[in-house]
C-alpha atoms as a PDB file:
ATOM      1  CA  UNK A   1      26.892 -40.761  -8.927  1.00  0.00           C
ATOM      2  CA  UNK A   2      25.607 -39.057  -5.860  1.00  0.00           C
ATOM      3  CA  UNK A   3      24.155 -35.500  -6.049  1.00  0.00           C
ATOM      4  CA  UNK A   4      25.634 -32.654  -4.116  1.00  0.00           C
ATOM      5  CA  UNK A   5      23.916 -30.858  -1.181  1.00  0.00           C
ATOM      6  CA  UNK A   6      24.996 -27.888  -3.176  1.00  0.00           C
ATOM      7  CA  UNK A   7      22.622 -29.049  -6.268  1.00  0.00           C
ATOM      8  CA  UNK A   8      19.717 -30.217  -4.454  1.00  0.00           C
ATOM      9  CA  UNK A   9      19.039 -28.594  -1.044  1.00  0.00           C
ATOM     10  CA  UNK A  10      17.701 -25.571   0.587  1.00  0.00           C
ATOM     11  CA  UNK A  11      20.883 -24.616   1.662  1.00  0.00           C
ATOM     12  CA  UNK A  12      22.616 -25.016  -1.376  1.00  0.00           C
ATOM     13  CA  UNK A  13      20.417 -23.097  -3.569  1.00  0.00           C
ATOM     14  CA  UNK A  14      20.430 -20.077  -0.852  1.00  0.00           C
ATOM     15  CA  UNK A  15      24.580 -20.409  -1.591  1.00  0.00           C
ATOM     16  CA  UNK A  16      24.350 -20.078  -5.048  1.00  0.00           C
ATOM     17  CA  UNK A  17      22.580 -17.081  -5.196  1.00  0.00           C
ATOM     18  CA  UNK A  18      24.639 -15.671  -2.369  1.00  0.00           C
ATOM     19  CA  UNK A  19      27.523 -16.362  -4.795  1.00  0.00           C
ATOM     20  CA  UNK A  20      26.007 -15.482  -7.898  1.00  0.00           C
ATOM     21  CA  UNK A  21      24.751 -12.245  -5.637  1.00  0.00           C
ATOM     22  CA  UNK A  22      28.193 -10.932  -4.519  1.00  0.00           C
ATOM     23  CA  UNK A  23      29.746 -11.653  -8.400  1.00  0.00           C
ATOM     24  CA  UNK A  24      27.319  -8.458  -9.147  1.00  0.00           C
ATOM     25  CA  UNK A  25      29.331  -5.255  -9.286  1.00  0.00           C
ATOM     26  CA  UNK A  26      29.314  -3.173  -6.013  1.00  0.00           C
ATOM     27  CA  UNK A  27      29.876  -0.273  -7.636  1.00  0.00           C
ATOM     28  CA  UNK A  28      26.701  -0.424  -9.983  1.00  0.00           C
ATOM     29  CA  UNK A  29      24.471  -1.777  -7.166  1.00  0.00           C
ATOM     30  CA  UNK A  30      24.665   1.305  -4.818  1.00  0.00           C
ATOM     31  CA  UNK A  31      24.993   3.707  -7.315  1.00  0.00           C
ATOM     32  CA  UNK A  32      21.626   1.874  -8.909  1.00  0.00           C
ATOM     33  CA  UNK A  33      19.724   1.223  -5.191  1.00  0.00           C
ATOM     34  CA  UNK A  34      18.102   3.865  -3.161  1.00  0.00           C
ATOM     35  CA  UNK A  35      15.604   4.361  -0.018  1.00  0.00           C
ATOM     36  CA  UNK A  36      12.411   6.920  -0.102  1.00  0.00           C
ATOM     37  CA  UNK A  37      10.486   8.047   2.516  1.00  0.00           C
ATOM     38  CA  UNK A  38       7.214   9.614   1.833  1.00  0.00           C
ATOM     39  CA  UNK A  39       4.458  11.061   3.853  1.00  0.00           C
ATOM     40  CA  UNK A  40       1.004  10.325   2.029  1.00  0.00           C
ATOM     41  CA  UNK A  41      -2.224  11.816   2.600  1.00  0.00           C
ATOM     42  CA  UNK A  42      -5.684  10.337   0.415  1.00  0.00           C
ATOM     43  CA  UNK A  43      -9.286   9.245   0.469  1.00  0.00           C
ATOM     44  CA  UNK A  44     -10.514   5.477   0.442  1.00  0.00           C
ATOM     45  CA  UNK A  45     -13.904   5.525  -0.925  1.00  0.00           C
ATOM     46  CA  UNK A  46     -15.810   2.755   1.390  1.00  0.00           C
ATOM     47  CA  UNK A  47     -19.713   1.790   1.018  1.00  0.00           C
ATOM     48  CA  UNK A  48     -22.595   2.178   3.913  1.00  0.00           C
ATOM     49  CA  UNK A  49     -25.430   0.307   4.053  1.00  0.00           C
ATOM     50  CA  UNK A  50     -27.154   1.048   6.568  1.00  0.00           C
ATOM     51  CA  UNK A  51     -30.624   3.118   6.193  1.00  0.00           C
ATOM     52  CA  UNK A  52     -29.687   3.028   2.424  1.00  0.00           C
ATOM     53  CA  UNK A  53     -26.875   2.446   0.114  1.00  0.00           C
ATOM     54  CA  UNK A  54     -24.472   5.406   0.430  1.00  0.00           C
ATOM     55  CA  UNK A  55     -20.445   6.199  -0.614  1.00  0.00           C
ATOM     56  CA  UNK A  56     -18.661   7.334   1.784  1.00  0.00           C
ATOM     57  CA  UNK A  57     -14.896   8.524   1.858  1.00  0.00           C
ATOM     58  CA  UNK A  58     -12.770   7.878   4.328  1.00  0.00           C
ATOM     59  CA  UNK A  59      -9.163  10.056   4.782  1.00  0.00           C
ATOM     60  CA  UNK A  60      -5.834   8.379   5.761  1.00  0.00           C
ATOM     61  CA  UNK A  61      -2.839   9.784   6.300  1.00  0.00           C
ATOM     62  CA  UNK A  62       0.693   8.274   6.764  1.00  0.00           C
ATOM     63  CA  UNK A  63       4.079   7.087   5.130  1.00  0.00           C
ATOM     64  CA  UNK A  64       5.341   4.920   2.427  1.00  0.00           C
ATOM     65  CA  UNK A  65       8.693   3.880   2.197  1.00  0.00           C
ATOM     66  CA  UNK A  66      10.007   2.518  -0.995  1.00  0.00           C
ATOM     67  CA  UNK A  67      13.735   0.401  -1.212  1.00  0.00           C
ATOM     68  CA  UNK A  68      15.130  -1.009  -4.278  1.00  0.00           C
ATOM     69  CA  UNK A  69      16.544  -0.034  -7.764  1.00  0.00           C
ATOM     70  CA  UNK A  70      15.006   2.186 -10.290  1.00  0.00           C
ATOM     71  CA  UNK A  71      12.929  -0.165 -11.979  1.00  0.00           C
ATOM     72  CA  UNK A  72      11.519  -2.228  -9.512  1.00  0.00           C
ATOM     73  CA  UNK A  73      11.236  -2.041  -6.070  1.00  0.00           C
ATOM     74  CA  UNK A  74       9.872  -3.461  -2.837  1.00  0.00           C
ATOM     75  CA  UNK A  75       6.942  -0.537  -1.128  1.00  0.00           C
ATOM     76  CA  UNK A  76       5.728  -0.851   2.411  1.00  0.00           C
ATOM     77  CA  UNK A  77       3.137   1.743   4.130  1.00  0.00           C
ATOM     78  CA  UNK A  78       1.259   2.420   7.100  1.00  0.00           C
ATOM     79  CA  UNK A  79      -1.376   4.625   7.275  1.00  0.00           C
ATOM     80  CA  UNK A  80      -4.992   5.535   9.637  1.00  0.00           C
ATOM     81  CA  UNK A  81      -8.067   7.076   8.728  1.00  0.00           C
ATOM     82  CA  UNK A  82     -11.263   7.804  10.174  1.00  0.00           C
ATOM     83  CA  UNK A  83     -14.672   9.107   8.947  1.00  0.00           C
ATOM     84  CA  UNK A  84     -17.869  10.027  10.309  1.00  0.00           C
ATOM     85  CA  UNK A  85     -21.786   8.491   9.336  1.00  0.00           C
ATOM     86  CA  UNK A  86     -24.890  10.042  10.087  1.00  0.00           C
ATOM     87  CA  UNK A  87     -28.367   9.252   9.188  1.00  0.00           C
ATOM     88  CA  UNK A  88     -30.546  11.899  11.640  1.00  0.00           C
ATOM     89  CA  UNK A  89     -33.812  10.301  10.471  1.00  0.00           C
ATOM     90  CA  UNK A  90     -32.980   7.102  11.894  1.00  0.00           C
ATOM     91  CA  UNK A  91     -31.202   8.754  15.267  1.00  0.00           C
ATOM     92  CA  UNK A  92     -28.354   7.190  13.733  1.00  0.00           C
ATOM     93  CA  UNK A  93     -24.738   8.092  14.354  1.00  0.00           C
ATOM     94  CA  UNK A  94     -20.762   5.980  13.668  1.00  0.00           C
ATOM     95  CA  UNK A  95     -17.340   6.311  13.588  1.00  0.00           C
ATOM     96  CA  UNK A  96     -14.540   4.344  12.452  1.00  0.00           C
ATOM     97  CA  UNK A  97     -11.225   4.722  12.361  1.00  0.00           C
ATOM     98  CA  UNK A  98      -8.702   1.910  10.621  1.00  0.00           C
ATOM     99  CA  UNK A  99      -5.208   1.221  10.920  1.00  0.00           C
ATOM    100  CA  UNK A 100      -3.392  -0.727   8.103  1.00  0.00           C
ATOM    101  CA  UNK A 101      -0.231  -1.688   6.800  1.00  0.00           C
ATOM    102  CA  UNK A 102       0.879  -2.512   3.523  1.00  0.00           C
ATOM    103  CA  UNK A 103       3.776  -4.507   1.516  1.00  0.00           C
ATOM    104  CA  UNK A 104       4.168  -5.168  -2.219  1.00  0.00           C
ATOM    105  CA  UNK A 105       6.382  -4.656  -5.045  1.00  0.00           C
ATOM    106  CA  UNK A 106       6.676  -1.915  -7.678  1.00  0.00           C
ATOM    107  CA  UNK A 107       7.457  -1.425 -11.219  1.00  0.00           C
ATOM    108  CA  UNK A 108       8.746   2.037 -12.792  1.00  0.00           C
ATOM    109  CA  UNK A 109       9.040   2.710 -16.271  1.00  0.00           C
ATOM    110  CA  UNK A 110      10.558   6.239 -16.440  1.00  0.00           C
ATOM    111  CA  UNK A 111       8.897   8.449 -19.479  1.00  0.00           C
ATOM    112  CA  UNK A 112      11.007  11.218 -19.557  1.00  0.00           C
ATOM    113  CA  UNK A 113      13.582  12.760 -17.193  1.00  0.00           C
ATOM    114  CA  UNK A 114      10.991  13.904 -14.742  1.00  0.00           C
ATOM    115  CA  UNK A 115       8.543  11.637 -15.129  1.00  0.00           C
ATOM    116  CA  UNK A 116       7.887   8.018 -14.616  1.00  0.00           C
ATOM    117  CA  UNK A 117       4.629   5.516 -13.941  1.00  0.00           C
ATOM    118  CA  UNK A 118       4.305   2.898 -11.775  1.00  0.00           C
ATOM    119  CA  UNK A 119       2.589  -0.471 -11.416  1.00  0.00           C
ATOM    120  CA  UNK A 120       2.235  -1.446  -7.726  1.00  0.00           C
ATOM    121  CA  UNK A 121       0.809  -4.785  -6.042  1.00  0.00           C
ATOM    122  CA  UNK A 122       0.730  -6.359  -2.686  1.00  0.00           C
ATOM    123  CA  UNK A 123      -0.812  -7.796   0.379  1.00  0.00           C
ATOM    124  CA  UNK A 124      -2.922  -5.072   3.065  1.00  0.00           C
ATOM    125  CA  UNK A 125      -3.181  -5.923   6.326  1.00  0.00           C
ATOM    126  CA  UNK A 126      -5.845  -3.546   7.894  1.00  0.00           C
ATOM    127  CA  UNK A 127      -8.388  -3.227  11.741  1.00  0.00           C
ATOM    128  CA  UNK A 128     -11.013  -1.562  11.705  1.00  0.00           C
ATOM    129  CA  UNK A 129     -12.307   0.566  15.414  1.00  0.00           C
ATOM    130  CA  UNK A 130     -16.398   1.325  14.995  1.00  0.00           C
ATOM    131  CA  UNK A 131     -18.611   3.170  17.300  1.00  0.00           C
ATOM    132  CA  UNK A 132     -22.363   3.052  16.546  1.00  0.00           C
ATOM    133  CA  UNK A 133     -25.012   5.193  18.304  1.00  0.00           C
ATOM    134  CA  UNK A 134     -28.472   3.996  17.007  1.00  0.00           C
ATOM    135  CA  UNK A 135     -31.955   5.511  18.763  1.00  0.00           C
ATOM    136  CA  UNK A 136     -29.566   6.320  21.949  1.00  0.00           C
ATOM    137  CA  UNK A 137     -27.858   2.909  22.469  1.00  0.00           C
ATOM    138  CA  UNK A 138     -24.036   2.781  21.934  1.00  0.00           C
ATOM    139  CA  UNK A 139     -22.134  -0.130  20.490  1.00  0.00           C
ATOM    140  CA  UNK A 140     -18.398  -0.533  19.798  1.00  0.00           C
ATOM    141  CA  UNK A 141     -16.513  -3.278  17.941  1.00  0.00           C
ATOM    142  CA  UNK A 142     -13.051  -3.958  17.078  1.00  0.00           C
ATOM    143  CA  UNK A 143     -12.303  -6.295  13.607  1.00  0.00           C
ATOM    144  CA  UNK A 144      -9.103  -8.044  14.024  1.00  0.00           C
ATOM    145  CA  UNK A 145      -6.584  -8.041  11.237  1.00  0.00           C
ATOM    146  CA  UNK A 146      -7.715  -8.816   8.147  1.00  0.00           C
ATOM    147  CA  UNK A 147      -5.521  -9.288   5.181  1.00  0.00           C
ATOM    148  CA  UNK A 148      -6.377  -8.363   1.218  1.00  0.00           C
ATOM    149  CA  UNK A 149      -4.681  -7.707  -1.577  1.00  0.00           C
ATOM    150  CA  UNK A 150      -4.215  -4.729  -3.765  1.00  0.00           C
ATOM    151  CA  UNK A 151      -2.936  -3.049  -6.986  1.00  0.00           C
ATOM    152  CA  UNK A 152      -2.180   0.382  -8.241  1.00  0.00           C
ATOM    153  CA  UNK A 153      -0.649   2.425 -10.608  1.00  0.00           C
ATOM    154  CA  UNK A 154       0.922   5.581  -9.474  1.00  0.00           C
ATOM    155  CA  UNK A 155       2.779   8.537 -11.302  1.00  0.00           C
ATOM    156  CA  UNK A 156       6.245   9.903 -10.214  1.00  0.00           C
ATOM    157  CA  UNK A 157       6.911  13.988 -10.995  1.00  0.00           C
ATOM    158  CA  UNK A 158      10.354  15.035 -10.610  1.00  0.00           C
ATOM    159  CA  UNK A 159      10.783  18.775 -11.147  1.00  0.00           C
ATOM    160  CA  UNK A 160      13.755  19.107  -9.651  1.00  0.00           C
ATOM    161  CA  UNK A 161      16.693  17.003  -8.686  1.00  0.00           C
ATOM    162  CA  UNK A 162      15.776  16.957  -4.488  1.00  0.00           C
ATOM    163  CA  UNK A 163      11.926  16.950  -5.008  1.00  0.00           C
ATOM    164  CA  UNK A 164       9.119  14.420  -6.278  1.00  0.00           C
ATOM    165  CA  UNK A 165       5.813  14.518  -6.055  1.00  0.00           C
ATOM    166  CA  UNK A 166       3.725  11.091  -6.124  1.00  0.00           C
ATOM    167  CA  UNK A 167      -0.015   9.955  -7.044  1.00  0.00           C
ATOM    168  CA  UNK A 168      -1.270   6.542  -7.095  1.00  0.00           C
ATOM    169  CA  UNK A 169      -4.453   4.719  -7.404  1.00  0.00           C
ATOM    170  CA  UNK A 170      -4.504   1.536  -5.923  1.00  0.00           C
ATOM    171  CA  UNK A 171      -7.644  -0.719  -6.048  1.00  0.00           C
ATOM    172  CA  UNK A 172      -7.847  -3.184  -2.574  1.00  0.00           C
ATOM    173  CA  UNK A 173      -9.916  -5.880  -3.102  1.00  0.00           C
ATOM    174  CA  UNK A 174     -12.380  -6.362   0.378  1.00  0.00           C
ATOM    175  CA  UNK A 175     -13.079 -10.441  -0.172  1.00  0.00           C
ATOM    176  CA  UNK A 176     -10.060 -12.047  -1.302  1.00  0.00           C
ATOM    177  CA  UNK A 177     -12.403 -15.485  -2.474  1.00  0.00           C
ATOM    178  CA  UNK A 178     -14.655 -13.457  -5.217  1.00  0.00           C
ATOM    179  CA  UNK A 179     -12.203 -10.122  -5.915  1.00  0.00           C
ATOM    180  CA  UNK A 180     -14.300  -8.121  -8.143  1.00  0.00           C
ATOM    181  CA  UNK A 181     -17.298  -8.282  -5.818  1.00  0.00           C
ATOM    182  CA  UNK A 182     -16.258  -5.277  -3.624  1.00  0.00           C
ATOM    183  CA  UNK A 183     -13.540  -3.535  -4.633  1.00  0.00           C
ATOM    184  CA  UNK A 184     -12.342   0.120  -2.384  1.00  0.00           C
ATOM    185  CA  UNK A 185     -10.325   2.208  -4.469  1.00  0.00           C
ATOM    186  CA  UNK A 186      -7.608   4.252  -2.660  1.00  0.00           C
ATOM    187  CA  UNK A 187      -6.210   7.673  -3.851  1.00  0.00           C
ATOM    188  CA  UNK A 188      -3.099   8.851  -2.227  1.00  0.00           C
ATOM    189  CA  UNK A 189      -0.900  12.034  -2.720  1.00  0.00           C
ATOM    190  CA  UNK A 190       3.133  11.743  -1.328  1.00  0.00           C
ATOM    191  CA  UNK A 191       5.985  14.200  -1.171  1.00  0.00           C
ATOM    192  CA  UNK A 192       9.777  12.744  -2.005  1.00  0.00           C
ATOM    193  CA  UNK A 193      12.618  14.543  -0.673  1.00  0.00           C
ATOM    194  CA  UNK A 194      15.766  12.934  -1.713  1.00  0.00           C
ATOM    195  CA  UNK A 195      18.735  13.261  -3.852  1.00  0.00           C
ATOM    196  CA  UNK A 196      17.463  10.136  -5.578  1.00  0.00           C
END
């Protein structure tokens, strides 16, 4: 007996879940789904090595938004920062700014009516602008995209109906062949207004 296209392609797996998709209550679904918008402001703490071994922290600024259903969710963000370097010893001057997107999923587990904790992982896409000065010579650079992955945990507080107010610590992992090798963690602070 031959085997359907419906059983065995592309196509007819796509189908199936359309179908098995639209059986799902309407109803439940929007009531269920919603949409967030966020601005975010945080610190990225990066490393400098030149002169000597030094933290540095770097502050970014931007917007999440976050689209799904109460428990899990799919999060995307964009965000810049800059910071500044200085060693005057050396005559040594940079600055950097970076641009970067991200796009991951989400898990909430709520904890109580205004509060609820979140795992978050994904895929960073970041480019990083650098001006140097060193003993009175100049040098810029431009790194192209470069894609890493993350993860995070973040805390949702709810104190009233309209308003949230969001944390989360998310660790992005700089070499994506040996993760635990440099590691930048992120902290980021977000505002919900919604009637979510």
């Amino acid at each position: 007996m031959k085997k359907s296209w419906l059983t065995t392609s592309r196509a007819g797996r796509v189908f199936w879940a359309l179908l098995l998709f639209s059986a799902l209550p309407r109803e439940s679904l929007a009531r269920d789904a919603y949409v967030n918008l966020e601005p975010i402001l945080g610190w990225e703490r990066t490393e400098a090595d030149f002169a000597a071994p030094r933290t540095l922290y770097r502050l970014i600024y931007g917007a999440r938004t976050v689209a799904g259903y109460k428990r899990i969710a799919l999060e995307g963000a964009y965000f810049r920062g800059s910071l500044e370097d200085q060693v005057p010893s050396q005559e040594y001057q940079a600055s950097e700014s970076t641009e970067a997107f991200q796009g991951g999923l989400r898990y909430s587990h709520p904890f109580l009516s205004f509060l609820s904790l979140q795992a978050r992982g994904g895929w960073e896409l970041r480019k990083i602008s650098r001006t140097q000065t060193l003993s009175g010579v100049t040098l810029a650079a431009i790194t192209p995209w470069k894609g890493r992955p993350y993860l995070g945990v973040g805390a949702t507080l709810r104190p009233f109906s309209f308003l949230a107010l969001t944390a989360h610590l998310a660790a992005v992992f700089e070499d994506p062949e040996d993760l635990l090798r440099r590691v930048s963690p992120q902290l980021s602070l977000g505002l919900v207004l919604s009637p979510f």
